[in-house]
C-alpha atoms as a PDB file:
ATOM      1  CA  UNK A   1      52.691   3.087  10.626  1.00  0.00           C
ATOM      2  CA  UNK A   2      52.588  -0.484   8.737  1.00  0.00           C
ATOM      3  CA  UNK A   3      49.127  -0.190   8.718  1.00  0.00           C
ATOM      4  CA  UNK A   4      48.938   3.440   7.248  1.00  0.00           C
ATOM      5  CA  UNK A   5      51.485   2.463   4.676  1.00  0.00           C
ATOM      6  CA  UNK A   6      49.024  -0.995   3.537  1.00  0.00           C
ATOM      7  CA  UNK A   7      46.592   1.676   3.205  1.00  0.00           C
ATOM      8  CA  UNK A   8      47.902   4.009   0.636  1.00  0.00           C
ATOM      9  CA  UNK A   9      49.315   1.019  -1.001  1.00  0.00           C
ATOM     10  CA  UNK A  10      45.781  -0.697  -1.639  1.00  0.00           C
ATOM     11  CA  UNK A  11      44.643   3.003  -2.714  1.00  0.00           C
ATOM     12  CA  UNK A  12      47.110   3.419  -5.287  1.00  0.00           C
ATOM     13  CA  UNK A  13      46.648  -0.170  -6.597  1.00  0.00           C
ATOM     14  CA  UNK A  14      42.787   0.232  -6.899  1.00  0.00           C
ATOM     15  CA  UNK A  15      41.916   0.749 -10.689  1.00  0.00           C
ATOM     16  CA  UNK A  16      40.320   4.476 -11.351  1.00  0.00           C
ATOM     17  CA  UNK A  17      36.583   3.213 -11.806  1.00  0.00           C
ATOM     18  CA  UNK A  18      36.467   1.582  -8.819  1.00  0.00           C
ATOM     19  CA  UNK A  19      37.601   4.665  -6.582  1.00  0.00           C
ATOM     20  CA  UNK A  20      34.941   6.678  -8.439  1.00  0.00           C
ATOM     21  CA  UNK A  21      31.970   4.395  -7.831  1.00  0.00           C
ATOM     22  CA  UNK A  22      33.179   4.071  -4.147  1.00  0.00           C
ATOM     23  CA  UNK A  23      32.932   7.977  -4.224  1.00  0.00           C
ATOM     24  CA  UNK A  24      29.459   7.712  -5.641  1.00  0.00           C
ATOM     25  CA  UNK A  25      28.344   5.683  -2.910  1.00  0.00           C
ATOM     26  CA  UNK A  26      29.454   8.256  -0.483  1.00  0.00           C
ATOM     27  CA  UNK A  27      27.278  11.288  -2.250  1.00  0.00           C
ATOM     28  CA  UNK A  28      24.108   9.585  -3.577  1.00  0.00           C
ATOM     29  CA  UNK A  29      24.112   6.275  -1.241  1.00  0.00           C
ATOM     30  CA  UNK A  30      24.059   3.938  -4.596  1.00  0.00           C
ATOM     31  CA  UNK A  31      27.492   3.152  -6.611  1.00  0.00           C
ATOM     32  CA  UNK A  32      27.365   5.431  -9.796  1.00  0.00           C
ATOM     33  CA  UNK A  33      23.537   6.722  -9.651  1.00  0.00           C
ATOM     34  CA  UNK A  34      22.301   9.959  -9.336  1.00  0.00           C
ATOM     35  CA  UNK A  35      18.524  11.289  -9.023  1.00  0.00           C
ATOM     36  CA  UNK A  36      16.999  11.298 -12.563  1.00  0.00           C
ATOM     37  CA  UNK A  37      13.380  13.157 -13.575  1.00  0.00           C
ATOM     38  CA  UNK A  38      11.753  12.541 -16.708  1.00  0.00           C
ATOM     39  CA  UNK A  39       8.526  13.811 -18.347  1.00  0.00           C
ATOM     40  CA  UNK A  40       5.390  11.337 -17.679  1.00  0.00           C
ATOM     41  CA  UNK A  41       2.112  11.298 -17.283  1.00  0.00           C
ATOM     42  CA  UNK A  42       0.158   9.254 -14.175  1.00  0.00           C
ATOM     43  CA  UNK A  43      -3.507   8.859 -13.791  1.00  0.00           C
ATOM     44  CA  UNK A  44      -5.223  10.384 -10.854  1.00  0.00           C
ATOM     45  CA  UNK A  45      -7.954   8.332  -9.090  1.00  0.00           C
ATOM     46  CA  UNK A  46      -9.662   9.557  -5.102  1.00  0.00           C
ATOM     47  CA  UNK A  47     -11.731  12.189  -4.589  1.00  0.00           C
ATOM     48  CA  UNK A  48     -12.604  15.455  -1.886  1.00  0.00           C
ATOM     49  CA  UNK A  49     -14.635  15.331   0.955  1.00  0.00           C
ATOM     50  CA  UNK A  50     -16.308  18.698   1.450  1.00  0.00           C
ATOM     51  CA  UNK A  51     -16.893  20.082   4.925  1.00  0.00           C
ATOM     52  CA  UNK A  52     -19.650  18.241   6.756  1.00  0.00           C
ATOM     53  CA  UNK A  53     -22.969  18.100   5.889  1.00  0.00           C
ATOM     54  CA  UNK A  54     -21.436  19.053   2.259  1.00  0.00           C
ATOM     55  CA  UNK A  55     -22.455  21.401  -0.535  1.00  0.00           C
ATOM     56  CA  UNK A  56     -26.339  22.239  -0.932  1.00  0.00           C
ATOM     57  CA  UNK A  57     -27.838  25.190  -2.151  1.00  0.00           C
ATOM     58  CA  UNK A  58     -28.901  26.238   1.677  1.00  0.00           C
ATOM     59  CA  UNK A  59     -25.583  25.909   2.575  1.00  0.00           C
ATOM     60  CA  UNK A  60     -25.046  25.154   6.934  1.00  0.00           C
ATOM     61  CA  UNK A  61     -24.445  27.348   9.117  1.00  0.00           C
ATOM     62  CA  UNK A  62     -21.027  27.456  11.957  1.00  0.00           C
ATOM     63  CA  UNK A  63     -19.601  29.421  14.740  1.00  0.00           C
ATOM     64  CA  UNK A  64     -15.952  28.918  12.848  1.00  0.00           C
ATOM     65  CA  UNK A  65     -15.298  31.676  10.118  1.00  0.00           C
ATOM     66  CA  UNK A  66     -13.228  28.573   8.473  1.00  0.00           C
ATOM     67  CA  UNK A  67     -14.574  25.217   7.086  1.00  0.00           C
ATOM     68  CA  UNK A  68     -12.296  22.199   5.930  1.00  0.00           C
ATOM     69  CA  UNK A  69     -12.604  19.695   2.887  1.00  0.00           C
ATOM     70  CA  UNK A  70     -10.430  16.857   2.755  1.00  0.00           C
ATOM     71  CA  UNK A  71      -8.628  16.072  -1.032  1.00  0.00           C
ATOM     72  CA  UNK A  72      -7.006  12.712  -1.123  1.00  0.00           C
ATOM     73  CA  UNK A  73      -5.564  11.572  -4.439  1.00  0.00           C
ATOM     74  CA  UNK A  74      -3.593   8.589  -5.941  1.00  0.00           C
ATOM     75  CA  UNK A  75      -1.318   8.875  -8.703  1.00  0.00           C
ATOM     76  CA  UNK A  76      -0.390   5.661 -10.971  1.00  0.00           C
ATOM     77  CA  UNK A  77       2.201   4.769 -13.303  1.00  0.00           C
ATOM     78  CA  UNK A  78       5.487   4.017 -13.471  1.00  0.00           C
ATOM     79  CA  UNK A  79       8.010   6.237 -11.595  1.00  0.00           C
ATOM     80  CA  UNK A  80       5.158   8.019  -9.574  1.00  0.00           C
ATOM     81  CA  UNK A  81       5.164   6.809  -6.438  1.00  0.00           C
ATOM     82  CA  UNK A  82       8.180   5.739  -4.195  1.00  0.00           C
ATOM     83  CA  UNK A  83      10.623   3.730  -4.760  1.00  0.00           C
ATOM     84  CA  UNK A  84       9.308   0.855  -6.820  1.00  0.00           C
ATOM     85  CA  UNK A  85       5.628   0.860  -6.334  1.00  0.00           C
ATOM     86  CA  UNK A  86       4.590   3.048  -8.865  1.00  0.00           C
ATOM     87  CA  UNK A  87       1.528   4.608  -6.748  1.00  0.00           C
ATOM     88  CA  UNK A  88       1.859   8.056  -4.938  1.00  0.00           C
ATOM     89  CA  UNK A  89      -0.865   9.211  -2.167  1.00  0.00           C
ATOM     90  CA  UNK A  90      -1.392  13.035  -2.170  1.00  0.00           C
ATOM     91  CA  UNK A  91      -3.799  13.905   0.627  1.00  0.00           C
ATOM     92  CA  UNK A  92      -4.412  17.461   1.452  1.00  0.00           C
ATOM     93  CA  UNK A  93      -6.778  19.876   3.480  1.00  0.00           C
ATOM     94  CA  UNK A  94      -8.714  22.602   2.177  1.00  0.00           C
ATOM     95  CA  UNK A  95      -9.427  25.286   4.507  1.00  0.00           C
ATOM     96  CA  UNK A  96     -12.133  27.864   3.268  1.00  0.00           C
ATOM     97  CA  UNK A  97     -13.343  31.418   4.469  1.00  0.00           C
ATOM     98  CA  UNK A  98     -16.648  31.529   5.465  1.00  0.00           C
ATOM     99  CA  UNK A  99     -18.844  34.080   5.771  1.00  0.00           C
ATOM    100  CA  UNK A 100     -21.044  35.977   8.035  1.00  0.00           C
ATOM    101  CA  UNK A 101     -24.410  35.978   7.579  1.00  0.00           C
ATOM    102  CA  UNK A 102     -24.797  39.625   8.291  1.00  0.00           C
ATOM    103  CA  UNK A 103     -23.021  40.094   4.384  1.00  0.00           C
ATOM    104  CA  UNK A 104     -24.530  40.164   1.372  1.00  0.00           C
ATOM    105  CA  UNK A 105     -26.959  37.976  -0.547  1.00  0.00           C
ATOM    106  CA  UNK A 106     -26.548  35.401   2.448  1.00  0.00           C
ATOM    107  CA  UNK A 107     -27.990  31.698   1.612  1.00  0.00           C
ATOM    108  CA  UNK A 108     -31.476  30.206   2.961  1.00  0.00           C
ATOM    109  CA  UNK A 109     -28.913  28.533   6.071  1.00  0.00           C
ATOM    110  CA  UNK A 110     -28.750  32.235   7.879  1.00  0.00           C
ATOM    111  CA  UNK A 111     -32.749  32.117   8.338  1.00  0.00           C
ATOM    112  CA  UNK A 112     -31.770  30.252  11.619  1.00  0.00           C
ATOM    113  CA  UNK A 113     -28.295  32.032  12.171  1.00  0.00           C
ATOM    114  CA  UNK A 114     -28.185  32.976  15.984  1.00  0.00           C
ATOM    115  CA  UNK A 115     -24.932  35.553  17.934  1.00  0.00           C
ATOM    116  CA  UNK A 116     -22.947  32.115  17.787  1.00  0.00           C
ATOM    117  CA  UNK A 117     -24.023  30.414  14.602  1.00  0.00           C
ATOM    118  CA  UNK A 118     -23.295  33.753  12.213  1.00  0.00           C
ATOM    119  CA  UNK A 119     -21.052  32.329   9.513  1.00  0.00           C
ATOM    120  CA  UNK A 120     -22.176  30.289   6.600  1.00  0.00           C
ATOM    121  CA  UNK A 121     -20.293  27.611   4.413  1.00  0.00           C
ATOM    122  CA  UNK A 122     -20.880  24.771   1.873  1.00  0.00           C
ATOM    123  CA  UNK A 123     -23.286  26.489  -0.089  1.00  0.00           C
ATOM    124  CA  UNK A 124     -22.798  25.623  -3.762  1.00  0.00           C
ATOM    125  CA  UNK A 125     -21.672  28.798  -5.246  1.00  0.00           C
ATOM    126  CA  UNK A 126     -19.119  28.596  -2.719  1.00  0.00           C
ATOM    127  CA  UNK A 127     -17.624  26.088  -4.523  1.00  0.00           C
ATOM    128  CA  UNK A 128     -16.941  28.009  -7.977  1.00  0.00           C
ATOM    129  CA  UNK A 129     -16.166  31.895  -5.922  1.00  0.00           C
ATOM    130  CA  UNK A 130     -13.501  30.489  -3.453  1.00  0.00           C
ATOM    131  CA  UNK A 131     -12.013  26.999  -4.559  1.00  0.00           C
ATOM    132  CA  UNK A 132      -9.466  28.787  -6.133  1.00  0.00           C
ATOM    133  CA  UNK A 133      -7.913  30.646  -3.300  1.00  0.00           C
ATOM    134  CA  UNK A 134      -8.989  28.301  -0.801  1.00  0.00           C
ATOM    135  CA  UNK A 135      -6.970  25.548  -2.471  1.00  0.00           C
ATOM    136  CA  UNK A 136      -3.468  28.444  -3.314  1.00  0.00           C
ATOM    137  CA  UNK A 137      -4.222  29.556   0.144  1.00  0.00           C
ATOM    138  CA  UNK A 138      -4.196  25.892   1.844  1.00  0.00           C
ATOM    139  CA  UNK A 139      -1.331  24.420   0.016  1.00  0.00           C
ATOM    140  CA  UNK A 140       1.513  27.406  -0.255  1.00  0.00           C
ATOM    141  CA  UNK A 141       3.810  25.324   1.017  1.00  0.00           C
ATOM    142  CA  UNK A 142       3.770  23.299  -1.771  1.00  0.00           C
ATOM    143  CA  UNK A 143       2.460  19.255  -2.814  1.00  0.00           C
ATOM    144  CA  UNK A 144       4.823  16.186  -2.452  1.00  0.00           C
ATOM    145  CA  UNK A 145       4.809  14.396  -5.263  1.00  0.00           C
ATOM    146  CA  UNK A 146       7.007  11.707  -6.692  1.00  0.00           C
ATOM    147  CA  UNK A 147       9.010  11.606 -10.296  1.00  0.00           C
ATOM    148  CA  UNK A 148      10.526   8.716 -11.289  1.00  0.00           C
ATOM    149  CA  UNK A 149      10.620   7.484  -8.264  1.00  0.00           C
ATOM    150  CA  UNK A 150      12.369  11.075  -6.323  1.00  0.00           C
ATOM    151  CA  UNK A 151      10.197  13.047  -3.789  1.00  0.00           C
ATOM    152  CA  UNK A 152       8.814  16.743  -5.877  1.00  0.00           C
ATOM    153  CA  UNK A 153       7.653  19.351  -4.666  1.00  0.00           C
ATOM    154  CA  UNK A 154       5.283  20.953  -6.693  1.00  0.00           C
ATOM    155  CA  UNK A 155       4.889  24.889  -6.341  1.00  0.00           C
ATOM    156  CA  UNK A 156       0.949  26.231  -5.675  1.00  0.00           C
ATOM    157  CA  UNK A 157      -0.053  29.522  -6.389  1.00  0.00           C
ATOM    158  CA  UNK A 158      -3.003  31.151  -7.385  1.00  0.00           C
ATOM    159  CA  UNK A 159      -1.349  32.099 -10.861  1.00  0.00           C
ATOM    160  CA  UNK A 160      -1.460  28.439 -11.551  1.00  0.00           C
ATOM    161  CA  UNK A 161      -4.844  27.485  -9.711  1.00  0.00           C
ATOM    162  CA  UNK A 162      -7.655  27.441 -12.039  1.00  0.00           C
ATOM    163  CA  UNK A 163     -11.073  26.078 -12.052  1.00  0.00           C
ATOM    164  CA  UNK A 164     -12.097  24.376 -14.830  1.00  0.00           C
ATOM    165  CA  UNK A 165     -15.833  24.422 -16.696  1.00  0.00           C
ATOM    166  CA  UNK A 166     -17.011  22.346 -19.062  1.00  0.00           C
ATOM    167  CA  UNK A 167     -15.777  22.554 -22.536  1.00  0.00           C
ATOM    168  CA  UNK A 168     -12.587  22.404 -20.840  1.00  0.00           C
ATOM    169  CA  UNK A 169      -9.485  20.211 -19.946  1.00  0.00           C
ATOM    170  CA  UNK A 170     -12.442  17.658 -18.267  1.00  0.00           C
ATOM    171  CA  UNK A 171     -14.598  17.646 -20.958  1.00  0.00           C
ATOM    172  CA  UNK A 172     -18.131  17.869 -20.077  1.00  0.00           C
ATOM    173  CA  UNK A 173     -17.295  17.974 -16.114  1.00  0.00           C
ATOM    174  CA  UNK A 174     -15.937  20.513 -14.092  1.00  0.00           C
ATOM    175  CA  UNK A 175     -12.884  20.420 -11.820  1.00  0.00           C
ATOM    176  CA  UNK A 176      -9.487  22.042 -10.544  1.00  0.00           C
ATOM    177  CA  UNK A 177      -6.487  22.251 -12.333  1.00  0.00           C
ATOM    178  CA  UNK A 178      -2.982  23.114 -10.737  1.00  0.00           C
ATOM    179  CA  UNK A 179       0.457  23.659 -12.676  1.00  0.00           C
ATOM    180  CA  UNK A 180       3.981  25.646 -12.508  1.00  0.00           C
ATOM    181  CA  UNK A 181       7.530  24.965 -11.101  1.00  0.00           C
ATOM    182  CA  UNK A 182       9.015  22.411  -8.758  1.00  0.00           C
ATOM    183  CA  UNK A 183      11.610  22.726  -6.269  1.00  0.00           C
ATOM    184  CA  UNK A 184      13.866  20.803  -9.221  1.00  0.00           C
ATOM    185  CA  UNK A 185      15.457  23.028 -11.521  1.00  0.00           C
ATOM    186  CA  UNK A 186      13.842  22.714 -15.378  1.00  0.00           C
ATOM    187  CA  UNK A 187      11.096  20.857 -14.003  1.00  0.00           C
ATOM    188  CA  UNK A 188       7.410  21.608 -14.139  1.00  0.00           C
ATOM    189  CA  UNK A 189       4.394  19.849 -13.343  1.00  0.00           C
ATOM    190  CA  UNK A 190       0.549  19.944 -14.347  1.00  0.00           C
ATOM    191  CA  UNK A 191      -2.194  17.889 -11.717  1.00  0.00           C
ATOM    192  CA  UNK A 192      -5.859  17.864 -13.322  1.00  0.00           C
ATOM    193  CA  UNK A 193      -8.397  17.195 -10.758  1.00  0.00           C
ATOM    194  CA  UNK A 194     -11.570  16.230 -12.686  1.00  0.00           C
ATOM    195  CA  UNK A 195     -14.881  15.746 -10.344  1.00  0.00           C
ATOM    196  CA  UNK A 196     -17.017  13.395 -11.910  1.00  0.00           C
ATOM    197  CA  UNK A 197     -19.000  11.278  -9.868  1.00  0.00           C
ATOM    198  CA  UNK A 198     -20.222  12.396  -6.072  1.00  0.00           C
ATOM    199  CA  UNK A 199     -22.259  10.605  -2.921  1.00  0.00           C
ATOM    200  CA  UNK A 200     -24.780  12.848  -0.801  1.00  0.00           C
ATOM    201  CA  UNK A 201     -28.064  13.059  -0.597  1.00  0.00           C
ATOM    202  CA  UNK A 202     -30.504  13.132  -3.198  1.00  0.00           C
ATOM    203  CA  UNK A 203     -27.545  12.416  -5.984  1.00  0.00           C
ATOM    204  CA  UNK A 204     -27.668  10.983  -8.577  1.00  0.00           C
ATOM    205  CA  UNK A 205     -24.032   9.726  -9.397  1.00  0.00           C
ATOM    206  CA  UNK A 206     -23.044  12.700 -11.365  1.00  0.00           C
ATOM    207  CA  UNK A 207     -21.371  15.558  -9.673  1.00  0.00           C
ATOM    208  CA  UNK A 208     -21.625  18.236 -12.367  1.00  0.00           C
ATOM    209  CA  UNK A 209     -25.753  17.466 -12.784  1.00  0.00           C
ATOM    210  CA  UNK A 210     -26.222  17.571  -8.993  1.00  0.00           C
ATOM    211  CA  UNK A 211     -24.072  20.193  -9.077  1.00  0.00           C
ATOM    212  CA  UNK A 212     -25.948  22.297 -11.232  1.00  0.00           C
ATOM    213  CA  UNK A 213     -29.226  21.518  -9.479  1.00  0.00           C
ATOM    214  CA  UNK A 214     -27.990  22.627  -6.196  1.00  0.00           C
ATOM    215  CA  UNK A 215     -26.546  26.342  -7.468  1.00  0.00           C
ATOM    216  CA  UNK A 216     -30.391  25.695  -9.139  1.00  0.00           C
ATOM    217  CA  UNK A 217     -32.189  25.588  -5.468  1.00  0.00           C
ATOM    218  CA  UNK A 218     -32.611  21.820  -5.329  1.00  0.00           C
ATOM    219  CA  UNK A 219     -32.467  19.673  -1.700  1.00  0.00           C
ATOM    220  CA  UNK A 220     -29.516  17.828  -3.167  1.00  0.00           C
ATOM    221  CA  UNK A 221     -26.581  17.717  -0.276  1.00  0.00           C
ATOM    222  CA  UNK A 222     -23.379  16.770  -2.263  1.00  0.00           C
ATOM    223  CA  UNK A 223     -20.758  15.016   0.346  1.00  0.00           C
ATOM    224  CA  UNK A 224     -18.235  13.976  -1.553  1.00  0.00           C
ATOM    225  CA  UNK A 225     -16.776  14.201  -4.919  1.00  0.00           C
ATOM    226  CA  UNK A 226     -14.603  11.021  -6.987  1.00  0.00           C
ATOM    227  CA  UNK A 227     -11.972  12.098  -9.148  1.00  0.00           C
ATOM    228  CA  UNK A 228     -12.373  10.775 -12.671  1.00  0.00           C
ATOM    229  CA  UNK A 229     -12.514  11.332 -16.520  1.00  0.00           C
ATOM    230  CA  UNK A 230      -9.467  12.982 -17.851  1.00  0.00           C
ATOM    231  CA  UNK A 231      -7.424  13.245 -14.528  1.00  0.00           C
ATOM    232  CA  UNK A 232      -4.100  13.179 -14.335  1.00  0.00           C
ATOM    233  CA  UNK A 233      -0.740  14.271 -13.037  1.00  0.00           C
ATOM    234  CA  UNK A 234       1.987  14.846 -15.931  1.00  0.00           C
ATOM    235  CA  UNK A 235       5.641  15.881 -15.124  1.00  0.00           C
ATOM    236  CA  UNK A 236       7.615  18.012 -18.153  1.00  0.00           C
ATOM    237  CA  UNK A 237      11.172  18.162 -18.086  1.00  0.00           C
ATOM    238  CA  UNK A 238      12.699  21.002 -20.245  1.00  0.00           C
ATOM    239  CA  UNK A 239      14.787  19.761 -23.023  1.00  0.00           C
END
């Protein structure tokens, strides 16, 4: 009972501010902060890996009616990574449709298709007639991103999934571009994926040239792609 009473005596001795930041620290886990988001823009920097042997104008042949590319992305500035280090990693898989050989206008790959080996992926066109929904498809569940420091998560859907030509948001290259709500409220975000450089065989450095050249019938086979030029990842927070 003493004790009890020593209690209610400190609490009604303790000065108003100090019994609110004590209540702060029970709801946000810091005395007197709360989450904050503010519009910013952080550069983008990594690259995709596109399903193994990559893109080519022959395009490769698989008994899976799915292929996988691999996205990985790093986003730098202030307040867009965790905590304090201002750098966010955003890697995702792609998963793409592919298709059987026995469609239409199949690429020079199905020449050796076989019962088992009747799908067909990674040929270049691929890249511009599916990336869209392959990419709204793949990541529906949304990307985890970081604002000011505070886990996002960005909403994808094909709505706000658009490829991008040149002449465009990346200039003279050609890319991905993703935008719309978040999961906070007022909130909206905007990721440009610009593909500028690329490794493979037979490239030459530049992904949109090789690019064109394989959609053109060249023996270029583009493995990966490096995220560059106007690239970026910029937060908006309604006024």
């Amino acid at each position: 009972m003493i004790r009890k009473l020593l209690v209610i005596a400190a609490a009604v001795a303790m000065p108003a501010s100090a019994l609110a930041a004590v209540t702060a620290v029970g709801s946000t886990g810091i005395a007197g902060a709360a989450k904050s988001y503010t519009t910013q823009t952080c550069a983008i920097s990594g690259g995709v890996t596109f399903a193994t042997p990559g893109l080519s104008y022959a395009g490769s042949l698989s008994k899976k009616s799915t292929s996988e590319s691999l996205s990985a992305a790093t986003a730098t500035g202030t307040g867009c990574g965790a905590g304090v280090t201002g750098v966010g990693h955003l890697t995702s898989k792609i998963v793409s449709d592919s298709s059987l050989c026995s469609s239409a206008s199949p690429p020079p790959a199905c020449a050796g298709a076989t019962s088992k080996l009747k799908y067909y992926y990674d040929n270049a066109s691929s890249l511009a007639t599916a990336g869209v929904a392959s990419i709204a498809a793949s990541l529906h569940k949304g990307l985890k991103l970081y604002d000011n420091g505070n886990k996002v998560t960005a909403e994808v859907t094909v709505a706000g999934t658009s490829s991008v030509t040149p002449g465009e948001a990346c200039g003279t290259n050609v890319g991905f571009q993703l935008s719309g709500d978040t999961n906070i409220a007022g909130l909206t975000y905007d990721l440009l994926l610009c593909i500028t450089g690329d490794t493979g065989t037979g490239t030459s450095g530049a992904f949109y040239t090789d690019y064109v050249g394989a959609l053109e019938g060249s023996s270029t086979v583009i493995a990966t792609g490096s995220f560059g030029g106007a690239s970026g990842l910029t937060f908006t927070e309604a006024a």
